[in-house]
N, C-alpha and C. Protein backbone atom coordinates (compact mmCIF):
# COMPACT_ATOMS: atom_id res chain seq x y z
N UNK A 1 58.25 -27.32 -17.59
CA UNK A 1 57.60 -26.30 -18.40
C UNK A 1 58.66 -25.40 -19.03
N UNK A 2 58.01 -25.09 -20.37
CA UNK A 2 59.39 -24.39 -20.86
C UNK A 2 59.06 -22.83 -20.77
N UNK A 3 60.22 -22.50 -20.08
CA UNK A 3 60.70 -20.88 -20.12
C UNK A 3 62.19 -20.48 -20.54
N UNK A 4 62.08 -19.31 -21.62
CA UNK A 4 63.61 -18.81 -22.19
C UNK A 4 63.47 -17.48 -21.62
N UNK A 5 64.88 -17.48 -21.08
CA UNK A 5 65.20 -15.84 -20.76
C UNK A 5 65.77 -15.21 -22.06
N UNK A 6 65.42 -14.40 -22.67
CA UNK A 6 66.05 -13.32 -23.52
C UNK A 6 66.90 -12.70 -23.15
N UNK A 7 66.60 -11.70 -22.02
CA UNK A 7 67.38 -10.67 -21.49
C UNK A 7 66.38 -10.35 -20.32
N UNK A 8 66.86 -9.18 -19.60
CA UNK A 8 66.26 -8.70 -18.27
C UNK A 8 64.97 -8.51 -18.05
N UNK A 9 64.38 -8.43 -19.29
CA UNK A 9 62.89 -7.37 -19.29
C UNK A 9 62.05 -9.04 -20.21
N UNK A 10 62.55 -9.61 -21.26
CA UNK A 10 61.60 -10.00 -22.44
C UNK A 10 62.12 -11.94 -22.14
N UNK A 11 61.32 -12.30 -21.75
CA UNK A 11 61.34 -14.05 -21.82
C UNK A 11 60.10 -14.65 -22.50
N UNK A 12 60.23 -15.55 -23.16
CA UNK A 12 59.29 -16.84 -23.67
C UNK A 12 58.78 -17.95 -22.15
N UNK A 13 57.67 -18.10 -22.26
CA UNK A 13 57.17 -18.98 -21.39
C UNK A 13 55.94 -19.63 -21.68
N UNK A 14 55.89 -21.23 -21.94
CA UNK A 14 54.83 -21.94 -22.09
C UNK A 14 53.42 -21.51 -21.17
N UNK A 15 52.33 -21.28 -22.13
CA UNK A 15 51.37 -20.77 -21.95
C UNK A 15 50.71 -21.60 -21.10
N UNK A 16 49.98 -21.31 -19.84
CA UNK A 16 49.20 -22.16 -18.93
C UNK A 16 47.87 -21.20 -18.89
N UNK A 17 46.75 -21.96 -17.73
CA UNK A 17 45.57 -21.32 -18.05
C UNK A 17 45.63 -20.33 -17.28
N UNK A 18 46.59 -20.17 -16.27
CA UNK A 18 46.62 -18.73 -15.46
C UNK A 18 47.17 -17.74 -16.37
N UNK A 19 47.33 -17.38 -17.59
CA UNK A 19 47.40 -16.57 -18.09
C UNK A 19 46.22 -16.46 -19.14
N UNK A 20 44.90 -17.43 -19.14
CA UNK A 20 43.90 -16.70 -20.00
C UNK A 20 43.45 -15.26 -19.77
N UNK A 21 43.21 -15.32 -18.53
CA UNK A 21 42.67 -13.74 -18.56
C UNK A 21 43.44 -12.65 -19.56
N UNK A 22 44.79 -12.22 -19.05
CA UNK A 22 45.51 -11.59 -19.61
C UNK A 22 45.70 -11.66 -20.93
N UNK A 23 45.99 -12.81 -21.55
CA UNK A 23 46.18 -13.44 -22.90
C UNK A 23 44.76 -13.08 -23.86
N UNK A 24 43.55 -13.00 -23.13
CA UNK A 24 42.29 -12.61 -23.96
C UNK A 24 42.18 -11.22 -23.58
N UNK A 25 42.75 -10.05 -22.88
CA UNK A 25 42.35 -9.28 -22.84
C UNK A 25 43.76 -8.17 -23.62
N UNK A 26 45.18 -9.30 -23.35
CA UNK A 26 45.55 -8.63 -25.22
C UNK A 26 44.87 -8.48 -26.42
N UNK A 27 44.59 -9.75 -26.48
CA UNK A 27 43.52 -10.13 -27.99
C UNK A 27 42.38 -9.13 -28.52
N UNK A 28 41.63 -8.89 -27.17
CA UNK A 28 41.13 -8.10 -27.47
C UNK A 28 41.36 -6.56 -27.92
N UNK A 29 41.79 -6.38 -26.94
CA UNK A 29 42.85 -4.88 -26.75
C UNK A 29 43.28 -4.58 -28.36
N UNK A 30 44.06 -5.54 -28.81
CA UNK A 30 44.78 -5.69 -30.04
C UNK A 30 43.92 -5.75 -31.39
N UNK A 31 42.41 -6.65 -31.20
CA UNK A 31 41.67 -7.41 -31.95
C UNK A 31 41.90 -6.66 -33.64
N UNK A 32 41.80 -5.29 -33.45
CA UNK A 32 41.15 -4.54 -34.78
C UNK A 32 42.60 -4.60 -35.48
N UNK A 33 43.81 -4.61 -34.87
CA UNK A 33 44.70 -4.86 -36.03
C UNK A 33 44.91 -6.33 -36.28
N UNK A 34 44.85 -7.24 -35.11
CA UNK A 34 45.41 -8.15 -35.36
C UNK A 34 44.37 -9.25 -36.68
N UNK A 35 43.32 -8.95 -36.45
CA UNK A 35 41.89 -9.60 -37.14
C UNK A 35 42.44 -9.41 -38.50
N UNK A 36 43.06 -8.51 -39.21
CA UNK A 36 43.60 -8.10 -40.62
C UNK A 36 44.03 -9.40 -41.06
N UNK A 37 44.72 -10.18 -40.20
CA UNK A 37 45.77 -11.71 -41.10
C UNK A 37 45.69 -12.71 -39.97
N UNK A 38 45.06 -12.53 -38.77
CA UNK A 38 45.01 -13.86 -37.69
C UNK A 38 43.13 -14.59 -38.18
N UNK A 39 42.68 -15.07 -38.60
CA UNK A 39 41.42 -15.26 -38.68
C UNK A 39 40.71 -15.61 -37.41
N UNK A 40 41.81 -16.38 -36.35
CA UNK A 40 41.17 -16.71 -35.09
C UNK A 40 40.56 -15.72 -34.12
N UNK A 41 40.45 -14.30 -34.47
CA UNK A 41 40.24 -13.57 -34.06
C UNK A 41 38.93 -13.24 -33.43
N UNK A 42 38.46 -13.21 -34.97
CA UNK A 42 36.46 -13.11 -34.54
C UNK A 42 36.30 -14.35 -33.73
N UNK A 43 36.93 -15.66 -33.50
CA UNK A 43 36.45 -16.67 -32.83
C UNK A 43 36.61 -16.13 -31.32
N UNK A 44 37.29 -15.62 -30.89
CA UNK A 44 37.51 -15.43 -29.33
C UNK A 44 36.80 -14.12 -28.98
N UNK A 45 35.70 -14.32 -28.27
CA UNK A 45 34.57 -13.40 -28.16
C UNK A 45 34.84 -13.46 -26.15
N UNK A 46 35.57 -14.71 -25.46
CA UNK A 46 35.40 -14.77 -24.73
C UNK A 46 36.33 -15.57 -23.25
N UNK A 47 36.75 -14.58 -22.26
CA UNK A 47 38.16 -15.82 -21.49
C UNK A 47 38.07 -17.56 -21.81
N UNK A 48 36.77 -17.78 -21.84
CA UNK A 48 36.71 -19.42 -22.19
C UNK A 48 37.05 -19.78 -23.43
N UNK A 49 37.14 -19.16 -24.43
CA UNK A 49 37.86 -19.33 -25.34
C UNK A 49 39.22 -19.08 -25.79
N UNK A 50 40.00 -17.89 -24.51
CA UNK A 50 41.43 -18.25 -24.75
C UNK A 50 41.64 -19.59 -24.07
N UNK A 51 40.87 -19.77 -22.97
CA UNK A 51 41.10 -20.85 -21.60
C UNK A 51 41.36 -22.79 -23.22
N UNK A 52 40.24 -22.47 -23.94
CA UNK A 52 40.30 -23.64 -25.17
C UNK A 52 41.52 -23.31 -25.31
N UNK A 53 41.91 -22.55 -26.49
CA UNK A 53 43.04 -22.07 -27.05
C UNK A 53 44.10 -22.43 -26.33
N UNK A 54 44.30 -22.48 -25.12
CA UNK A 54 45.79 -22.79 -24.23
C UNK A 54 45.53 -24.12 -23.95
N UNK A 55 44.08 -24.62 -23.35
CA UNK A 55 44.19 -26.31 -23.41
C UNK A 55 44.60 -26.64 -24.47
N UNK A 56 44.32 -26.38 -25.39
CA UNK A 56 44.88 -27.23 -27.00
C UNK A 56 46.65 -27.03 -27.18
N UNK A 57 47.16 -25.94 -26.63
CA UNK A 57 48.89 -26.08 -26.88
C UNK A 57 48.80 -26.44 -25.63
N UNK A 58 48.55 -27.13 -24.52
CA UNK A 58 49.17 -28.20 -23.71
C UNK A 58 48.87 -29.09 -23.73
N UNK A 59 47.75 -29.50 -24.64
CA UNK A 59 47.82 -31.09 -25.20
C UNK A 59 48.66 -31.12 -26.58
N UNK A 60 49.02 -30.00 -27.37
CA UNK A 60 49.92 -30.39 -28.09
C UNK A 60 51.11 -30.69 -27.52
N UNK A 61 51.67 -30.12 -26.73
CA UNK A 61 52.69 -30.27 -25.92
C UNK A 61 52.83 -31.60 -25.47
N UNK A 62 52.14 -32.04 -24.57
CA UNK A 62 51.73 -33.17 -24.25
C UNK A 62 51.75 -34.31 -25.19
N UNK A 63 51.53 -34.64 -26.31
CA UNK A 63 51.99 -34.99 -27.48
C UNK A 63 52.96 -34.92 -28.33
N UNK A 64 54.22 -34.29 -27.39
CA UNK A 64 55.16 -33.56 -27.70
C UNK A 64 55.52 -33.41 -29.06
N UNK A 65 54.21 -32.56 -29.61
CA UNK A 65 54.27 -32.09 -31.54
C UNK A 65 54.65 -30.22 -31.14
N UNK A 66 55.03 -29.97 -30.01
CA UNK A 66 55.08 -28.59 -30.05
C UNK A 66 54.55 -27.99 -28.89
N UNK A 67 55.02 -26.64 -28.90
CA UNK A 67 53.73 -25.98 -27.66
C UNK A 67 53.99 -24.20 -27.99
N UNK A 68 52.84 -23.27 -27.27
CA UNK A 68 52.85 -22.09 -27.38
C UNK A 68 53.34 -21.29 -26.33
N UNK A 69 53.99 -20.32 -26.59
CA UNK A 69 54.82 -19.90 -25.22
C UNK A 69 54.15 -18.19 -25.65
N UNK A 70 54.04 -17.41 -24.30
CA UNK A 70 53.70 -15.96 -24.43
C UNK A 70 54.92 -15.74 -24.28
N UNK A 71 54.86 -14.26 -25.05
CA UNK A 71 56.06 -13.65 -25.11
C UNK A 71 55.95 -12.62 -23.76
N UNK A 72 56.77 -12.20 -22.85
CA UNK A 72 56.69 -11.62 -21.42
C UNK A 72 57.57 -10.61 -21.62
N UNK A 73 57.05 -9.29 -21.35
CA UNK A 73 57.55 -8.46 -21.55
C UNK A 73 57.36 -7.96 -20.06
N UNK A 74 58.44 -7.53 -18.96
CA UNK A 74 58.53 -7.75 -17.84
C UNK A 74 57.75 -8.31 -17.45
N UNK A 75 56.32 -7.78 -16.98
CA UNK A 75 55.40 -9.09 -16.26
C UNK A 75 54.51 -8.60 -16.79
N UNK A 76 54.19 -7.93 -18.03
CA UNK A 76 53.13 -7.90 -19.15
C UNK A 76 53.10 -8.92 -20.45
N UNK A 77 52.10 -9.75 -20.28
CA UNK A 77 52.24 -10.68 -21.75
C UNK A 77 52.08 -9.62 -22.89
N UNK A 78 52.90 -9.67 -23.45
CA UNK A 78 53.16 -8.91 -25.23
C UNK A 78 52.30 -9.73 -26.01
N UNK A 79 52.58 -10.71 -26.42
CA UNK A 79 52.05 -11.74 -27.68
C UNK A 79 52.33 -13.27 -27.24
N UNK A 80 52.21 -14.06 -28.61
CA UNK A 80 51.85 -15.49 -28.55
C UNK A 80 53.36 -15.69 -29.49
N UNK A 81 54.71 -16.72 -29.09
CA UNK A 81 54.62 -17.37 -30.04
C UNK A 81 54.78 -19.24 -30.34
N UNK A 82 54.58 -19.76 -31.62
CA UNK A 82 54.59 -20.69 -31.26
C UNK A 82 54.80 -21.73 -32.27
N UNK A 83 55.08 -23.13 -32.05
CA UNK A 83 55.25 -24.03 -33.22
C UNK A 83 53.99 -24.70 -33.99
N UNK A 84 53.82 -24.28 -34.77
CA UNK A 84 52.48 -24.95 -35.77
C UNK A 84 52.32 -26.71 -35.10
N UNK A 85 53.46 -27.37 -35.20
CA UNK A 85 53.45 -29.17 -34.86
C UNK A 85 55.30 -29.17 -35.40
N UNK A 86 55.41 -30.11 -35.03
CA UNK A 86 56.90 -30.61 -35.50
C UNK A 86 56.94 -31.66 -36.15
N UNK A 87 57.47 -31.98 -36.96
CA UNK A 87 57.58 -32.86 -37.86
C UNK A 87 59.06 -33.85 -37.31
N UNK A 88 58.95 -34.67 -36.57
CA UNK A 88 59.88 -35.20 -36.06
C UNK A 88 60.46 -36.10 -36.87
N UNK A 89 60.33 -36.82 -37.92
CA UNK A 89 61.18 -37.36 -38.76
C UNK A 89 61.75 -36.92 -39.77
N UNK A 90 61.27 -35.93 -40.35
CA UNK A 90 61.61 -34.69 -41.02
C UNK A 90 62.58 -33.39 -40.11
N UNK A 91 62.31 -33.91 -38.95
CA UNK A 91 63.59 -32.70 -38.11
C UNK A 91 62.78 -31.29 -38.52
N UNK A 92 61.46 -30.99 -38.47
CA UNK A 92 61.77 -29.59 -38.77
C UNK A 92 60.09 -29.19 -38.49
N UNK A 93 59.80 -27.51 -38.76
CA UNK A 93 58.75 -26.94 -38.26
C UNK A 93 58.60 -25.59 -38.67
N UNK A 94 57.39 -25.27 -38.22
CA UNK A 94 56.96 -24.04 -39.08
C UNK A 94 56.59 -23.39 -37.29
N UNK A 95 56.64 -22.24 -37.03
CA UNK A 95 55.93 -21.30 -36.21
C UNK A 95 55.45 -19.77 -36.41
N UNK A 96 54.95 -19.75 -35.73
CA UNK A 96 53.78 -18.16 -35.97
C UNK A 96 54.24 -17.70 -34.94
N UNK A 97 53.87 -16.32 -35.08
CA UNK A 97 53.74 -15.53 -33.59
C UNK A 97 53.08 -13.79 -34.25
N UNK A 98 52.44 -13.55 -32.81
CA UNK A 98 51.76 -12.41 -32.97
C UNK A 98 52.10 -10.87 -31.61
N UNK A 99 51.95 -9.74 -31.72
CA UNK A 99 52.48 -8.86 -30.59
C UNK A 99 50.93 -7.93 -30.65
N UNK A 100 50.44 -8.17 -29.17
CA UNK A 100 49.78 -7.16 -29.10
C UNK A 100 50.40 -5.51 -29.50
N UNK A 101 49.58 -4.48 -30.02
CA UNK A 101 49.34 -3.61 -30.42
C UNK A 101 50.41 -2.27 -29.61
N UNK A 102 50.57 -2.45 -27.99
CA UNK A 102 51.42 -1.91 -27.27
C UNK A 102 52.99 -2.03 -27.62
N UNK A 103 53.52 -3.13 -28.21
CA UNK A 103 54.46 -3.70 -28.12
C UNK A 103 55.03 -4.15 -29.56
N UNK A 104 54.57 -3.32 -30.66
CA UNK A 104 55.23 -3.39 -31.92
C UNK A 104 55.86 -2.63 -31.81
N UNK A 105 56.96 -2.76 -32.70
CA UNK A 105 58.12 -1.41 -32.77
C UNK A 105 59.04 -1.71 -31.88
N UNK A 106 59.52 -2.45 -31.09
CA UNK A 106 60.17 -2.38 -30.46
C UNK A 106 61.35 -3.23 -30.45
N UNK A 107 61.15 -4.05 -31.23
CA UNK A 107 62.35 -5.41 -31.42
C UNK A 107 62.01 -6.33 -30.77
N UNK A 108 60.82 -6.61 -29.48
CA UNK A 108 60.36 -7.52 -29.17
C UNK A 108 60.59 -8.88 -29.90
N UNK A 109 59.35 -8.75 -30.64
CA UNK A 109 59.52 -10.00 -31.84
C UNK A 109 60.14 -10.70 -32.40
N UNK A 110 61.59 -9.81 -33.07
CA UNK A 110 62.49 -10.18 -33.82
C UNK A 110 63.27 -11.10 -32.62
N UNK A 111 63.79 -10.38 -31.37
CA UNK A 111 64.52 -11.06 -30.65
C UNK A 111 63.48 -12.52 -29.96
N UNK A 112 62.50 -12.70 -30.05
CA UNK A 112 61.60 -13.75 -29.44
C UNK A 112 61.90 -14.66 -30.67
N UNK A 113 61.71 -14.29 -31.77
CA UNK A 113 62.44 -15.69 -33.20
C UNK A 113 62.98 -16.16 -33.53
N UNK A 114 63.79 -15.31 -32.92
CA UNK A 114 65.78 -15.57 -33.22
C UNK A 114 65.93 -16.64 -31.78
N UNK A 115 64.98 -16.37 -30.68
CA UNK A 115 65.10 -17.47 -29.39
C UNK A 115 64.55 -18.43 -29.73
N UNK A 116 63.35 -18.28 -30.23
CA UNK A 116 62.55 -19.29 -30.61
C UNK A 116 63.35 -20.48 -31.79
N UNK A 117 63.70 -19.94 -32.70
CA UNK A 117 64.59 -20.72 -33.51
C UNK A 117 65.97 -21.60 -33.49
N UNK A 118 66.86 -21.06 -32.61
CA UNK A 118 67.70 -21.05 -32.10
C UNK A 118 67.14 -22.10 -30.76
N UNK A 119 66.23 -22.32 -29.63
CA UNK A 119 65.82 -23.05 -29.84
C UNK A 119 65.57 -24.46 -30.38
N UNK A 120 64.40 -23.99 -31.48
CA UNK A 120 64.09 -25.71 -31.94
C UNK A 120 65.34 -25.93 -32.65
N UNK A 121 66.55 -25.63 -33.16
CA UNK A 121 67.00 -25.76 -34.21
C UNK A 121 68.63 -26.80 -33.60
N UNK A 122 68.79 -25.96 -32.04
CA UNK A 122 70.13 -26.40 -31.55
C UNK A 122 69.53 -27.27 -30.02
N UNK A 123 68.73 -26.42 -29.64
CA UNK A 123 68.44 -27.42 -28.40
C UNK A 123 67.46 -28.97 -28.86
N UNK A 124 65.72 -28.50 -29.72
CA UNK A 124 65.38 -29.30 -29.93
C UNK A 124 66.18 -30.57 -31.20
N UNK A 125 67.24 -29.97 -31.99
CA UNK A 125 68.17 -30.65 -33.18
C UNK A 125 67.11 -30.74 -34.31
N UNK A 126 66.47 -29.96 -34.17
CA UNK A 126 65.56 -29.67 -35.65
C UNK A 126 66.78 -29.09 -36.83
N UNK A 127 66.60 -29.08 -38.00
CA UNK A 127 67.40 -28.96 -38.92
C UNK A 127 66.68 -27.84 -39.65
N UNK A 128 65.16 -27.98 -39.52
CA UNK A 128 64.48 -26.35 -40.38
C UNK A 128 63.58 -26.11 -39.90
N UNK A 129 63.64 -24.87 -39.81
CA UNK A 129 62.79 -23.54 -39.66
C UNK A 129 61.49 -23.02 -40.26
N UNK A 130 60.94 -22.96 -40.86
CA UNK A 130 60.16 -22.59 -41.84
C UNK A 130 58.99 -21.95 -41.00
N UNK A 131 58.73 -20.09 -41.85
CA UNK A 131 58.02 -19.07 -41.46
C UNK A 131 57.23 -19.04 -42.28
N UNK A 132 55.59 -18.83 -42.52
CA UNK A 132 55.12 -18.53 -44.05
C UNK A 132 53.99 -17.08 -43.29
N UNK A 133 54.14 -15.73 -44.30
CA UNK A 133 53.33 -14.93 -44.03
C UNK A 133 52.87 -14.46 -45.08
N UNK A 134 51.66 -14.26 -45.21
CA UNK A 134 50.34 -13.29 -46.39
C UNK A 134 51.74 -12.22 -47.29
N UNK A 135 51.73 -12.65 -48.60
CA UNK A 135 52.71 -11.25 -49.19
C UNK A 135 52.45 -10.04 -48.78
N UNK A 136 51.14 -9.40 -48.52
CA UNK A 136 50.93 -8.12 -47.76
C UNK A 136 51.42 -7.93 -46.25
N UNK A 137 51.67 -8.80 -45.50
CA UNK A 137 51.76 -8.52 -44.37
C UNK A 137 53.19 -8.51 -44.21
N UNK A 138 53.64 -6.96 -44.43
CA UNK A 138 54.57 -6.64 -44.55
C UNK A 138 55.93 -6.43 -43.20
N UNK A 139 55.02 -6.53 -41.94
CA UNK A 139 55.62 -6.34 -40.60
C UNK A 139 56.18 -7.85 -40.48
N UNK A 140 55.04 -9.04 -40.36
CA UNK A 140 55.19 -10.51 -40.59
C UNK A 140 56.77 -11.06 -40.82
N UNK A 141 56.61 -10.42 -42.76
CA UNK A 141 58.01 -10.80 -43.09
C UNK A 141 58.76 -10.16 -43.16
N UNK A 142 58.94 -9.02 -42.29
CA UNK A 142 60.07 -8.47 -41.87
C UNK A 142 61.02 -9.15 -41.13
N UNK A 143 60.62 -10.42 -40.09
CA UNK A 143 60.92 -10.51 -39.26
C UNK A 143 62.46 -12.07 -39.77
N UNK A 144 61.90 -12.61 -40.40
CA UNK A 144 62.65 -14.14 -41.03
C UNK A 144 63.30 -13.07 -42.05
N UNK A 145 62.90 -11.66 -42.97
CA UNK A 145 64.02 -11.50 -43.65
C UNK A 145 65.24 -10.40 -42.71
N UNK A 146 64.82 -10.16 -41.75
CA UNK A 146 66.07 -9.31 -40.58
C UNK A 146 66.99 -10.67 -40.09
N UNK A 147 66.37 -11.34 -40.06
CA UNK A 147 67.02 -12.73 -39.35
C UNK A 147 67.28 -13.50 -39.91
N UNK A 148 67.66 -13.50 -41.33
CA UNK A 148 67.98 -14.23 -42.59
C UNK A 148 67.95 -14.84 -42.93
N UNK A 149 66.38 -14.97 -42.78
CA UNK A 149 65.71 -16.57 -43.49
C UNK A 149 66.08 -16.53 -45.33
N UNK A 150 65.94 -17.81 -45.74
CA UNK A 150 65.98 -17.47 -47.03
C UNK A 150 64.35 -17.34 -47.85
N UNK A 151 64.41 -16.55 -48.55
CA UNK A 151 62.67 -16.96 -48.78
C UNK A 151 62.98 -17.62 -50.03
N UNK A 152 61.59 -18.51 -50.13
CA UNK A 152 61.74 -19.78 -50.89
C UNK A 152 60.22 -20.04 -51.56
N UNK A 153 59.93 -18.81 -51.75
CA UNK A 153 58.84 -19.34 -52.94
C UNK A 153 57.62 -18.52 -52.36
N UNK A 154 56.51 -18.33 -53.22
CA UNK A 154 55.27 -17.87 -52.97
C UNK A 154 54.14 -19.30 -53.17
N UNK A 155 53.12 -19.25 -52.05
CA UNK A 155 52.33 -20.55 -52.09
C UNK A 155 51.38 -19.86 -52.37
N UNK A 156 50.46 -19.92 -53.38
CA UNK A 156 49.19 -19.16 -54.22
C UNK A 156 48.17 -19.66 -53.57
N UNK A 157 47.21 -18.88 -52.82
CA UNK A 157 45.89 -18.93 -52.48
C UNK A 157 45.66 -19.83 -51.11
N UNK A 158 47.11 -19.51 -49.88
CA UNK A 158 46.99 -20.79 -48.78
C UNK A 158 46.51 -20.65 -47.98
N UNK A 159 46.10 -19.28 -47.76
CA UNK A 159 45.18 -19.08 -46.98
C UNK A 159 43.53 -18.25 -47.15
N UNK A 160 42.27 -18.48 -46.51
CA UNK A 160 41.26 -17.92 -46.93
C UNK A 160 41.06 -17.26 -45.97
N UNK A 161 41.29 -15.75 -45.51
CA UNK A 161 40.84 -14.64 -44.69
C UNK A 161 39.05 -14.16 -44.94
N UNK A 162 38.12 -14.71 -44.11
CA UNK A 162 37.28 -13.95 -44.27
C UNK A 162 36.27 -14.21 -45.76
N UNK A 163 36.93 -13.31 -46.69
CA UNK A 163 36.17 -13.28 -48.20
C UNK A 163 37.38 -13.40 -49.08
N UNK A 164 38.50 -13.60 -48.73
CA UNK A 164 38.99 -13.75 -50.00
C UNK A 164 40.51 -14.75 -49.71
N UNK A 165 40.86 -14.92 -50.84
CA UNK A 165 42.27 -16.14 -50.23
C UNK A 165 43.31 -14.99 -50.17
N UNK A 166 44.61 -15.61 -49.66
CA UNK A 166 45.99 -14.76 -49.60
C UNK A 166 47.33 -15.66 -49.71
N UNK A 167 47.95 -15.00 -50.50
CA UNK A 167 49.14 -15.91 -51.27
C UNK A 167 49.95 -15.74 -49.86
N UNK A 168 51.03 -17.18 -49.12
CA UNK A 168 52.06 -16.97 -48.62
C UNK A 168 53.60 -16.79 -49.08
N UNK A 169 54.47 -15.65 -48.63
CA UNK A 169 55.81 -15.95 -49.17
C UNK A 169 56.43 -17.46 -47.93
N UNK A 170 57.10 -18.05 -48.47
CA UNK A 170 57.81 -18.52 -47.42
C UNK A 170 59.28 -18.54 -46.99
N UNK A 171 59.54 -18.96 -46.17
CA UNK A 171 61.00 -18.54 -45.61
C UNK A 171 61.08 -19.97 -44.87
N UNK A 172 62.79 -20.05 -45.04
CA UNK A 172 63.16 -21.07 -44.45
C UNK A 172 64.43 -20.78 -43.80
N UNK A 173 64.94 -21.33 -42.75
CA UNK A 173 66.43 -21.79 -42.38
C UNK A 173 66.63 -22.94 -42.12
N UNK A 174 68.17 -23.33 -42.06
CA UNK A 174 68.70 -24.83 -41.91
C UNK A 174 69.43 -24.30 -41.03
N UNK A 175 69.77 -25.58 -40.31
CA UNK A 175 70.34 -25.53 -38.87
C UNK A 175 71.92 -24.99 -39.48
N UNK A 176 72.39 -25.65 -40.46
CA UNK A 176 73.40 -25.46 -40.91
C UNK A 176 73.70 -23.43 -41.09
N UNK A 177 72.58 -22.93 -41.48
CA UNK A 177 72.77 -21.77 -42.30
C UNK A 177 72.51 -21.15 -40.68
N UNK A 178 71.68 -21.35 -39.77
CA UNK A 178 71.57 -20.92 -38.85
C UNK A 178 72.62 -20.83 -37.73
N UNK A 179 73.82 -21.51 -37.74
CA UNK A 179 74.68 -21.58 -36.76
C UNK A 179 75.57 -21.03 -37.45
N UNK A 180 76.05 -20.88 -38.82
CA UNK A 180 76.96 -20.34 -39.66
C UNK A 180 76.86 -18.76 -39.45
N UNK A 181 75.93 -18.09 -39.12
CA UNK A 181 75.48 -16.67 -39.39
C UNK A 181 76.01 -16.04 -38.09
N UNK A 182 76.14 -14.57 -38.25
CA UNK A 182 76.28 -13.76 -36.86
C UNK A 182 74.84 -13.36 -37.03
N UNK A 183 74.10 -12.95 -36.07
CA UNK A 183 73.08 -12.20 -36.17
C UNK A 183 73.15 -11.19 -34.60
């Protein structure tokens, strides 16, 4: 099972079902900001539905296209993050991640992406990175442009929130540009 230490306080750890409880009662906790750009939001009304949600990234896992790891902030789960699927002949992947409401502001995040990436990029030998967030969601892409993704285009209308669509910017790194950098 995969677990990354960060540092003393903040590690990544593949999500199991002993953490639904906790994991749905971030969600909730969080719901009213996070519902703005996660759509999965209104779906989880209930622990059996984070309990789905984590069976499905350990059968992705299991399929080894990826998996979702909580972000652990001493022995409080913070957030989710995780790989969309991997594209294994293509070497490369897209991931998301989200921070409950307690735990923005803090650098959490940034340092969980930079693991996360670093990561698929040198351990798994993935070659790219690729982040895509709503042009409004301005916290989102803060995070690939602190960590110097390159952004690489706007995708018009890729996602449908609710009532209306939302353009993604996207961001990319190469393994190359990623090992070249101090960060």
């Amino acid at each position: 099972m995969f677990t990354y230490n960060i540092d003393d306080k903040l590690k990544l750890k593949m999500l199991d079902l002993r953490d639904s409880e906790h994991l749905f009662d971030l969600t909730v906790k969080s719901k009213d900001t996070l519902r703005e750009w996660l759509p999965f939001i209104d779906y989880t009304r209930e622990v059996n539905d984070t309990k789905s949600f984590i069976q499905s990234t350990m059968k992705q896992y299991s399929e080894n296209n990826g998996f979702q790891a909580g972000i652990w902030y001493g022995d409080k789960i913070a957030g989710v993050i995780g790989f969309h699927k991997i594209d294994w002949n293509n070497k490369s992947t897209s991931i998301g991640y989200w921070l409950g409401n307690d735990y923005v502001g803090a650098g959490l995040m940034t340092k969980s992406v930079q693991a996360f990436v670093n990561y698929a990029l040198n351990d798994l030998n993935l070659n790219r990175v690729e982040i895509r967030a709503a042009v409004d969601n301005k916290k989102s892409r803060a995070i690939p442009e602190r960590l110097g993704f390159t952004e690489e285009g706007c995708v018009r209308q890729a996602e449908w929130l609710y009532d209306h669509y939302v353009d993604h910017i996207v961001y990319g790194m190469l393994r190359g540009d990623w090992n070249s950098q101090k960060i």
